[in-house]
PDB file of N, CA and C in Angstrom:
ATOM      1  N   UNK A   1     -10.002   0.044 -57.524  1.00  0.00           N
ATOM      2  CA  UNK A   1      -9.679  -1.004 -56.577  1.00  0.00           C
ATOM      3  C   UNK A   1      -9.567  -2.325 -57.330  1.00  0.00           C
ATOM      4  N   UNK A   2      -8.469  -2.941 -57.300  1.00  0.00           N
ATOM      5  CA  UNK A   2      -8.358  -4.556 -57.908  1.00  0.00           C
ATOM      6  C   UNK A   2      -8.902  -5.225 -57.355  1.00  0.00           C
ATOM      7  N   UNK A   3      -9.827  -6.031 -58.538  1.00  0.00           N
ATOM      8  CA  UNK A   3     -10.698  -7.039 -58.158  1.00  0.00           C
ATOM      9  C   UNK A   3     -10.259  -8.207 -56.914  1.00  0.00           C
ATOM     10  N   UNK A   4     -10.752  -8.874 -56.346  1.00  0.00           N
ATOM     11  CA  UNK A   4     -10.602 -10.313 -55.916  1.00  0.00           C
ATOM     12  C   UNK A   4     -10.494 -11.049 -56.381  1.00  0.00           C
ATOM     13  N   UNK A   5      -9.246 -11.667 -56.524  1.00  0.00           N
ATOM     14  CA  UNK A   5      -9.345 -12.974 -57.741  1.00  0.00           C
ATOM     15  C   UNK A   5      -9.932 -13.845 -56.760  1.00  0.00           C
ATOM     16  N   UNK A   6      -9.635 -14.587 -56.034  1.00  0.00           N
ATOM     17  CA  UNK A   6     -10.157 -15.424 -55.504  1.00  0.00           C
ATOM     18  C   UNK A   6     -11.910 -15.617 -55.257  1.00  0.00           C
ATOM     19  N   UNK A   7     -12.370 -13.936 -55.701  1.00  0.00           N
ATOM     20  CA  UNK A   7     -14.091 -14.396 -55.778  1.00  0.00           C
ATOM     21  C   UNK A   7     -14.234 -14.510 -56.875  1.00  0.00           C
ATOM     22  N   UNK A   8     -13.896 -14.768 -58.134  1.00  0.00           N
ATOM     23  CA  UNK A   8     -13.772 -15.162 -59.902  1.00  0.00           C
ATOM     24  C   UNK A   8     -14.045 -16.858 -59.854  1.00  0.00           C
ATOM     25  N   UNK A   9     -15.088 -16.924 -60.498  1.00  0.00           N
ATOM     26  CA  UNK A   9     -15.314 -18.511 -60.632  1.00  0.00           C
ATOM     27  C   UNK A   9     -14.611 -18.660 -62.202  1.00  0.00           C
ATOM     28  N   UNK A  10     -14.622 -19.813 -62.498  1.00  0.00           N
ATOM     29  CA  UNK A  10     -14.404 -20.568 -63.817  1.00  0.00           C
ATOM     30  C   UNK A  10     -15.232 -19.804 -65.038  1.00  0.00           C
ATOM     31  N   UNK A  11     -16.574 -19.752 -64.646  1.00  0.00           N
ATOM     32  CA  UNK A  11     -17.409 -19.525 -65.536  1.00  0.00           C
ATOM     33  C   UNK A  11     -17.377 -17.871 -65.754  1.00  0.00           C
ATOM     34  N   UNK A  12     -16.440 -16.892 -65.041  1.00  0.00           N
ATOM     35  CA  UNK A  12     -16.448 -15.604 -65.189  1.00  0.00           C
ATOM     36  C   UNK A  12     -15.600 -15.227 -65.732  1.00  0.00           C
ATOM     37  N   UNK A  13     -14.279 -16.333 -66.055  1.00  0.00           N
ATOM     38  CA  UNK A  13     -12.895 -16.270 -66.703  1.00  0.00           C
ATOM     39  C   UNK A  13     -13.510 -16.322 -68.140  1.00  0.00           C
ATOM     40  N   UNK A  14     -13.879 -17.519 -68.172  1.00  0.00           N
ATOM     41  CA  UNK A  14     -14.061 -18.112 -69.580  1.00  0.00           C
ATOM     42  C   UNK A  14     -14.827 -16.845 -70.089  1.00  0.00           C
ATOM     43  N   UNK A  15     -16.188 -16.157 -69.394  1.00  0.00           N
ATOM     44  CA  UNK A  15     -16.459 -15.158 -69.980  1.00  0.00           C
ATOM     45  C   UNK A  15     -15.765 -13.516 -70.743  1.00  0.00           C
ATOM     46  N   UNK A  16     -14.433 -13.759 -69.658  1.00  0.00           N
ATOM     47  CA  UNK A  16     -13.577 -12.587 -69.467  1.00  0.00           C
ATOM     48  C   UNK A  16     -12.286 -12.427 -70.896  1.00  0.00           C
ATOM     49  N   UNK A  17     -12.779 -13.862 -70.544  1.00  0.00           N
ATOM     50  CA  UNK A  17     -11.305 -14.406 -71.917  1.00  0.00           C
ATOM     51  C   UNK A  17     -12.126 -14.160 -73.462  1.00  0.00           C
ATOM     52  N   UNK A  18     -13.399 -14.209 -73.440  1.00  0.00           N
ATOM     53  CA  UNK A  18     -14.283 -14.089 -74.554  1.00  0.00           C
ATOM     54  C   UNK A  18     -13.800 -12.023 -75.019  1.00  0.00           C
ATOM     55  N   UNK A  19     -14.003 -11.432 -74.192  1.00  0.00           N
ATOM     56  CA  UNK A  19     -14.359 -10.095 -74.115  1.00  0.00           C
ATOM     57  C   UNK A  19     -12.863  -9.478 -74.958  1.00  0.00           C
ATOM     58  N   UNK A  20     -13.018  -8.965 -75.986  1.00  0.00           N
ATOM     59  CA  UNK A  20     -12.441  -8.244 -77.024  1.00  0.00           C
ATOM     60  C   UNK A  20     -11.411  -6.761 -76.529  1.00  0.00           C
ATOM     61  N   UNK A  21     -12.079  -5.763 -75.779  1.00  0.00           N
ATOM     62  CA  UNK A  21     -12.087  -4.474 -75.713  1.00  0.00           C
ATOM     63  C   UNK A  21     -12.056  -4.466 -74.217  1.00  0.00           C
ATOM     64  N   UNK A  22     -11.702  -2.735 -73.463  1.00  0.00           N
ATOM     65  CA  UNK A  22     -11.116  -2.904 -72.287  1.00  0.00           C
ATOM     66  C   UNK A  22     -12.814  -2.459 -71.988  1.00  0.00           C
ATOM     67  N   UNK A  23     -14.147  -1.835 -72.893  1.00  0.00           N
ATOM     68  CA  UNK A  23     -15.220  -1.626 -72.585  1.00  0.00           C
ATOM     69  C   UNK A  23     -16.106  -2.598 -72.386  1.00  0.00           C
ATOM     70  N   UNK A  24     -15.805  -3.701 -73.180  1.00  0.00           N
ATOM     71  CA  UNK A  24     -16.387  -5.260 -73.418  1.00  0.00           C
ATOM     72  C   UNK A  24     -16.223  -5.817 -71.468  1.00  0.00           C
ATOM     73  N   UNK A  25     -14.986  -5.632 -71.541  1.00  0.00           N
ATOM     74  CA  UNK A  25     -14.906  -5.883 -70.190  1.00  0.00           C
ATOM     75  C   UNK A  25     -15.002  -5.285 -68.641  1.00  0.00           C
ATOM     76  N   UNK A  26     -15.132  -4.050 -69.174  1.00  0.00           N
ATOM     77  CA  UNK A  26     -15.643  -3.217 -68.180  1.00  0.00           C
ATOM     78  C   UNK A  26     -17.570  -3.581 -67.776  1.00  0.00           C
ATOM     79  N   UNK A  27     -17.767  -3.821 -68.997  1.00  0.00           N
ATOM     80  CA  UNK A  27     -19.604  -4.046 -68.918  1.00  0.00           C
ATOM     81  C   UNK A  27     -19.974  -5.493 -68.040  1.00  0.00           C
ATOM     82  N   UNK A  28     -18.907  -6.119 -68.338  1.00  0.00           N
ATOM     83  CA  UNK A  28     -19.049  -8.006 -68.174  1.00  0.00           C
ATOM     84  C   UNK A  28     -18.758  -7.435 -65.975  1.00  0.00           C
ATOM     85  N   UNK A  29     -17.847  -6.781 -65.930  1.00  0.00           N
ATOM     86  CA  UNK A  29     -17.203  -6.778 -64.646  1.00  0.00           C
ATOM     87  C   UNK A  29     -18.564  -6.277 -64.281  1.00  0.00           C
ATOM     88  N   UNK A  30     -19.516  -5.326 -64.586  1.00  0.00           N
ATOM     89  CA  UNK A  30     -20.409  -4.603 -63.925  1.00  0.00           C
ATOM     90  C   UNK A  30     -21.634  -5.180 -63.918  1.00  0.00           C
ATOM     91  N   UNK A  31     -21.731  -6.145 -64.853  1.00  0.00           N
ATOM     92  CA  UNK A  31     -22.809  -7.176 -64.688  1.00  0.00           C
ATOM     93  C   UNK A  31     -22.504  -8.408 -63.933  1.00  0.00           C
ATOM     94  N   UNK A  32     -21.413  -8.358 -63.367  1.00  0.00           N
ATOM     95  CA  UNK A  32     -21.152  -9.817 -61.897  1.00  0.00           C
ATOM     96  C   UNK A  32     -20.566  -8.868 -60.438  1.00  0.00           C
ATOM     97  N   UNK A  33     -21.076  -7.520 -61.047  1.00  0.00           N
ATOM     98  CA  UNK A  33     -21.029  -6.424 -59.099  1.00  0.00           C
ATOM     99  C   UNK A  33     -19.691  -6.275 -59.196  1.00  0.00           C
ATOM    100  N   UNK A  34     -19.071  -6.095 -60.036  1.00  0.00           N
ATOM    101  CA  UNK A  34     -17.403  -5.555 -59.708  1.00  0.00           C
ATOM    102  C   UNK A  34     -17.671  -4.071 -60.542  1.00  0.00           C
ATOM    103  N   UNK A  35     -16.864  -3.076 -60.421  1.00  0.00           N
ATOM    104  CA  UNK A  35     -16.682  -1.606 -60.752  1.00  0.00           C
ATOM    105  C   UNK A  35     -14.713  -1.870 -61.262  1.00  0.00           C
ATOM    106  N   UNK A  36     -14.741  -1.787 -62.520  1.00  0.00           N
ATOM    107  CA  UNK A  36     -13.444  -1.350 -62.787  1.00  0.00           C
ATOM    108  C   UNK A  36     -12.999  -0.363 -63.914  1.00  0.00           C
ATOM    109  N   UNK A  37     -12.088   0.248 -63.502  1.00  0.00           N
ATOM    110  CA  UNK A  37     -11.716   1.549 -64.619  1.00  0.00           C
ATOM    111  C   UNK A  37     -11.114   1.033 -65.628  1.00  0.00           C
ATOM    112  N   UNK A  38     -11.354   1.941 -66.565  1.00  0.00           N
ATOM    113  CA  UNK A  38     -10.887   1.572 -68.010  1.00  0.00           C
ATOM    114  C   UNK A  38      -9.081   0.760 -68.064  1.00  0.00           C
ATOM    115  N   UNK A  39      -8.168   1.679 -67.359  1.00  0.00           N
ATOM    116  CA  UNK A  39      -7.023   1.375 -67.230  1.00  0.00           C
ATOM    117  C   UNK A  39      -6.597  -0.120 -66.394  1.00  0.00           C
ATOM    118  N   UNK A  40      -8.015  -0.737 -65.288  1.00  0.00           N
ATOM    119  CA  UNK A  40      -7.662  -1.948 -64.961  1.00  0.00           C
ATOM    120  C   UNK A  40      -8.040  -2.611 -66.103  1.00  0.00           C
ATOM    121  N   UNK A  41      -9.250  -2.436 -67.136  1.00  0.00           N
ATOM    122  CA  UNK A  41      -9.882  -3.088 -67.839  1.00  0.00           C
ATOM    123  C   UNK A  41      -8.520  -3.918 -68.628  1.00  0.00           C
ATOM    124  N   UNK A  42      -8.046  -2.814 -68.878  1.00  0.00           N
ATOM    125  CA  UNK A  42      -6.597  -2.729 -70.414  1.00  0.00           C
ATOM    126  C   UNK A  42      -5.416  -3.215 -69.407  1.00  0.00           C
ATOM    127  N   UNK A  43      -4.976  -2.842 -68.200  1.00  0.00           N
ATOM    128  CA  UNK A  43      -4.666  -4.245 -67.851  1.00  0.00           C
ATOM    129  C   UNK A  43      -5.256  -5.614 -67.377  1.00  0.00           C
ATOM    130  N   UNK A  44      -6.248  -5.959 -67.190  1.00  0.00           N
ATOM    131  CA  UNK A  44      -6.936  -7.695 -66.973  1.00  0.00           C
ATOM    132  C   UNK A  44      -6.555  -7.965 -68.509  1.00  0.00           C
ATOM    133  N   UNK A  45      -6.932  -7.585 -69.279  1.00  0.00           N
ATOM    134  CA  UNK A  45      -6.983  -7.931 -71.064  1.00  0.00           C
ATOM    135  C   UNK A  45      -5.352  -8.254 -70.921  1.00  0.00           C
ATOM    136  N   UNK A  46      -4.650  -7.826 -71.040  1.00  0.00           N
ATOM    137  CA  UNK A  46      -3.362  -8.190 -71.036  1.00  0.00           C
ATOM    138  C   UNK A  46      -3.101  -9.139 -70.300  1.00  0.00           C
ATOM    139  N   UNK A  47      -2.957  -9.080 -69.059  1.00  0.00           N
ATOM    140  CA  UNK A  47      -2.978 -10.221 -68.127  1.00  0.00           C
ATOM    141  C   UNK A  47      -3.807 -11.785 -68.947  1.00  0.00           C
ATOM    142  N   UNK A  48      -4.872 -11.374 -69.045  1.00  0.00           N
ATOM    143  CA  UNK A  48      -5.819 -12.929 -69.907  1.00  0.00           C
ATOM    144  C   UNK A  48      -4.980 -13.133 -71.477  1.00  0.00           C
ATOM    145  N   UNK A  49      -3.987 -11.689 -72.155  1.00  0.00           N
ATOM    146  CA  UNK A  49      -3.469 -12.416 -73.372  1.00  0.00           C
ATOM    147  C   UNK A  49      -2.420 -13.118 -73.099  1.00  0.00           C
ATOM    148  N   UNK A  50      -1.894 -12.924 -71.340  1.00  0.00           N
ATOM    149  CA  UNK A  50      -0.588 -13.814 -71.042  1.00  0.00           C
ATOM    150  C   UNK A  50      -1.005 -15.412 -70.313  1.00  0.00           C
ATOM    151  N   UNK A  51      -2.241 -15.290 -70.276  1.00  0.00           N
ATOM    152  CA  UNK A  51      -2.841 -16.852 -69.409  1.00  0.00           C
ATOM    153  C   UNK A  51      -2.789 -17.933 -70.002  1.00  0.00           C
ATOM    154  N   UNK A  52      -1.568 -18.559 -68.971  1.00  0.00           N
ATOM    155  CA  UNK A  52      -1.134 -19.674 -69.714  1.00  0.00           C
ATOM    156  C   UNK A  52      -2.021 -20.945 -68.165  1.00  0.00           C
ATOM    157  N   UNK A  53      -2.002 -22.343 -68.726  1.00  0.00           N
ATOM    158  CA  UNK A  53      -2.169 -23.241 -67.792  1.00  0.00           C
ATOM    159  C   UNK A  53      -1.314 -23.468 -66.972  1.00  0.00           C
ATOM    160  N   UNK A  54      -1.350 -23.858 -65.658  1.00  0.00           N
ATOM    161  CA  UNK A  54      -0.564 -24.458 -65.276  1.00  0.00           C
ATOM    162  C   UNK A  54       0.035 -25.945 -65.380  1.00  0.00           C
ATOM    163  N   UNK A  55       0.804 -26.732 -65.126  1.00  0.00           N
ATOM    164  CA  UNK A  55       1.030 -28.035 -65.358  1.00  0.00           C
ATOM    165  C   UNK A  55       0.209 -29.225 -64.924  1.00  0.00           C
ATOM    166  N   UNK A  56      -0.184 -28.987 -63.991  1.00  0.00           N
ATOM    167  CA  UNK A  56      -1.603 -29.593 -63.814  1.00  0.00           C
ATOM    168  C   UNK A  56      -2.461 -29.300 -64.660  1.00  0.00           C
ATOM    169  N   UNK A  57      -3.189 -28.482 -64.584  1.00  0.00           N
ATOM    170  CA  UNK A  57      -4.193 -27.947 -66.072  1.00  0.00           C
ATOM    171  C   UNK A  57      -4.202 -28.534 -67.313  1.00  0.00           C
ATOM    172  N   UNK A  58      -2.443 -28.586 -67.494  1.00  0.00           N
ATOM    173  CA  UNK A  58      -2.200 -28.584 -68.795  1.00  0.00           C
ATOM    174  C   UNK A  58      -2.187 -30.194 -69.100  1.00  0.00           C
ATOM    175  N   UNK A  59      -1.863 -31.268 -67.909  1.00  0.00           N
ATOM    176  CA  UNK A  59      -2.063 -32.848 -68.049  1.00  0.00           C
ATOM    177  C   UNK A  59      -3.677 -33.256 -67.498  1.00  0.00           C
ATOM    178  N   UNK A  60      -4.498 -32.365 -67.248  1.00  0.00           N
ATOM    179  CA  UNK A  60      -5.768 -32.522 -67.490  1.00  0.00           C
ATOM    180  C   UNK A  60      -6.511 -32.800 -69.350  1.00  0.00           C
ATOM    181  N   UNK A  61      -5.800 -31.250 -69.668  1.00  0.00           N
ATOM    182  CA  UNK A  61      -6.002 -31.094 -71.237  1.00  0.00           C
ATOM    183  C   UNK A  61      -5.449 -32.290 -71.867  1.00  0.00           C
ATOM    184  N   UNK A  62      -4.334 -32.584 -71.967  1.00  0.00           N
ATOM    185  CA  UNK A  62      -3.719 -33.325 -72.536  1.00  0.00           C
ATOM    186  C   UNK A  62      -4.046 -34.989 -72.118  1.00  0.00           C
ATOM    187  N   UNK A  63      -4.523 -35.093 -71.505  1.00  0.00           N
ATOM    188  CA  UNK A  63      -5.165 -36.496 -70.907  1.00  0.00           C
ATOM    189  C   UNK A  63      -3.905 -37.075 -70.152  1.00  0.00           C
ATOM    190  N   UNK A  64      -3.106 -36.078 -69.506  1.00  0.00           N
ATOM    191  CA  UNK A  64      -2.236 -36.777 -68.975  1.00  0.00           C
ATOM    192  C   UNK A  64      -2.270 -37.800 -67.341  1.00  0.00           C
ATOM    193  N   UNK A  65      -1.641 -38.459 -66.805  1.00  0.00           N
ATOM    194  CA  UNK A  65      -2.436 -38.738 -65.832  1.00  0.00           C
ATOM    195  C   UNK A  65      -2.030 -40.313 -66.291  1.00  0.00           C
ATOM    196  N   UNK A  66      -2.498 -41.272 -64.696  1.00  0.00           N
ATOM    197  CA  UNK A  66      -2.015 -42.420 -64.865  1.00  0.00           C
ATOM    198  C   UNK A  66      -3.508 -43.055 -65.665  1.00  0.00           C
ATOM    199  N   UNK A  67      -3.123 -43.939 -66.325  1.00  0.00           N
ATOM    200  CA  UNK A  67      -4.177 -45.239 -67.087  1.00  0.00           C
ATOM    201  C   UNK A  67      -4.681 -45.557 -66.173  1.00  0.00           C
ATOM    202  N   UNK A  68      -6.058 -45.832 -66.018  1.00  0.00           N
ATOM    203  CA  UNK A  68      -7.003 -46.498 -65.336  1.00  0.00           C
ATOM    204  C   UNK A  68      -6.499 -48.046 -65.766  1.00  0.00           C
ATOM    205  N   UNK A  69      -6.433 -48.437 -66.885  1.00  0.00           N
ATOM    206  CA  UNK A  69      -6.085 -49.638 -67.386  1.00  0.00           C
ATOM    207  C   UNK A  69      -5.250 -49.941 -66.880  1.00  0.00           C
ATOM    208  N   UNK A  70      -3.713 -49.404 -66.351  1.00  0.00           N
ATOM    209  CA  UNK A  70      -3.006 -49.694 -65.848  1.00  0.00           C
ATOM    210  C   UNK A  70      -2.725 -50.814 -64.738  1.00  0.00           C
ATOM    211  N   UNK A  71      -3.642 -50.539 -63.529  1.00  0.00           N
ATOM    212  CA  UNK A  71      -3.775 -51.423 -62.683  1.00  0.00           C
ATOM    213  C   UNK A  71      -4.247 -53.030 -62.745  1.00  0.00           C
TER     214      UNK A  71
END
């Protein structure tokens, strides 16, 4: 059964994005109450080697955004 993205916090990505192997991540899923098979494992891993920011995200990173000084 595919996870819920929408119950995935920040702090479970960043962990997810750490995880090497589709077993690495099978263990991480079963220590925050999710159950996933090897074959979702090896696809999430793929999915996280294609995770890109979005454009917002990405003018967070980049300090983009209006100058406070500006005004």
């Amino acid at each position: 059964m595919p996870i819920d993205k929408s119950k995935l916090t920040k702090e479970m990505l960043e962990k997810a994005l750490e995880c090497e192997t589709a077993e690495e991540l099978m263990a991480l899923a079963k220590s925050e109450g999710f159950e996933i098979t090897k074959a979702e494992a090896e696809a999430y891993l793929t999915e996280l080697d294609d995770f890109e920011l979005d454009e917002k995200a990405l003018d967070k990173v980049a300090g983009g955004g209006t100058c406070y000084t500006a005004y």
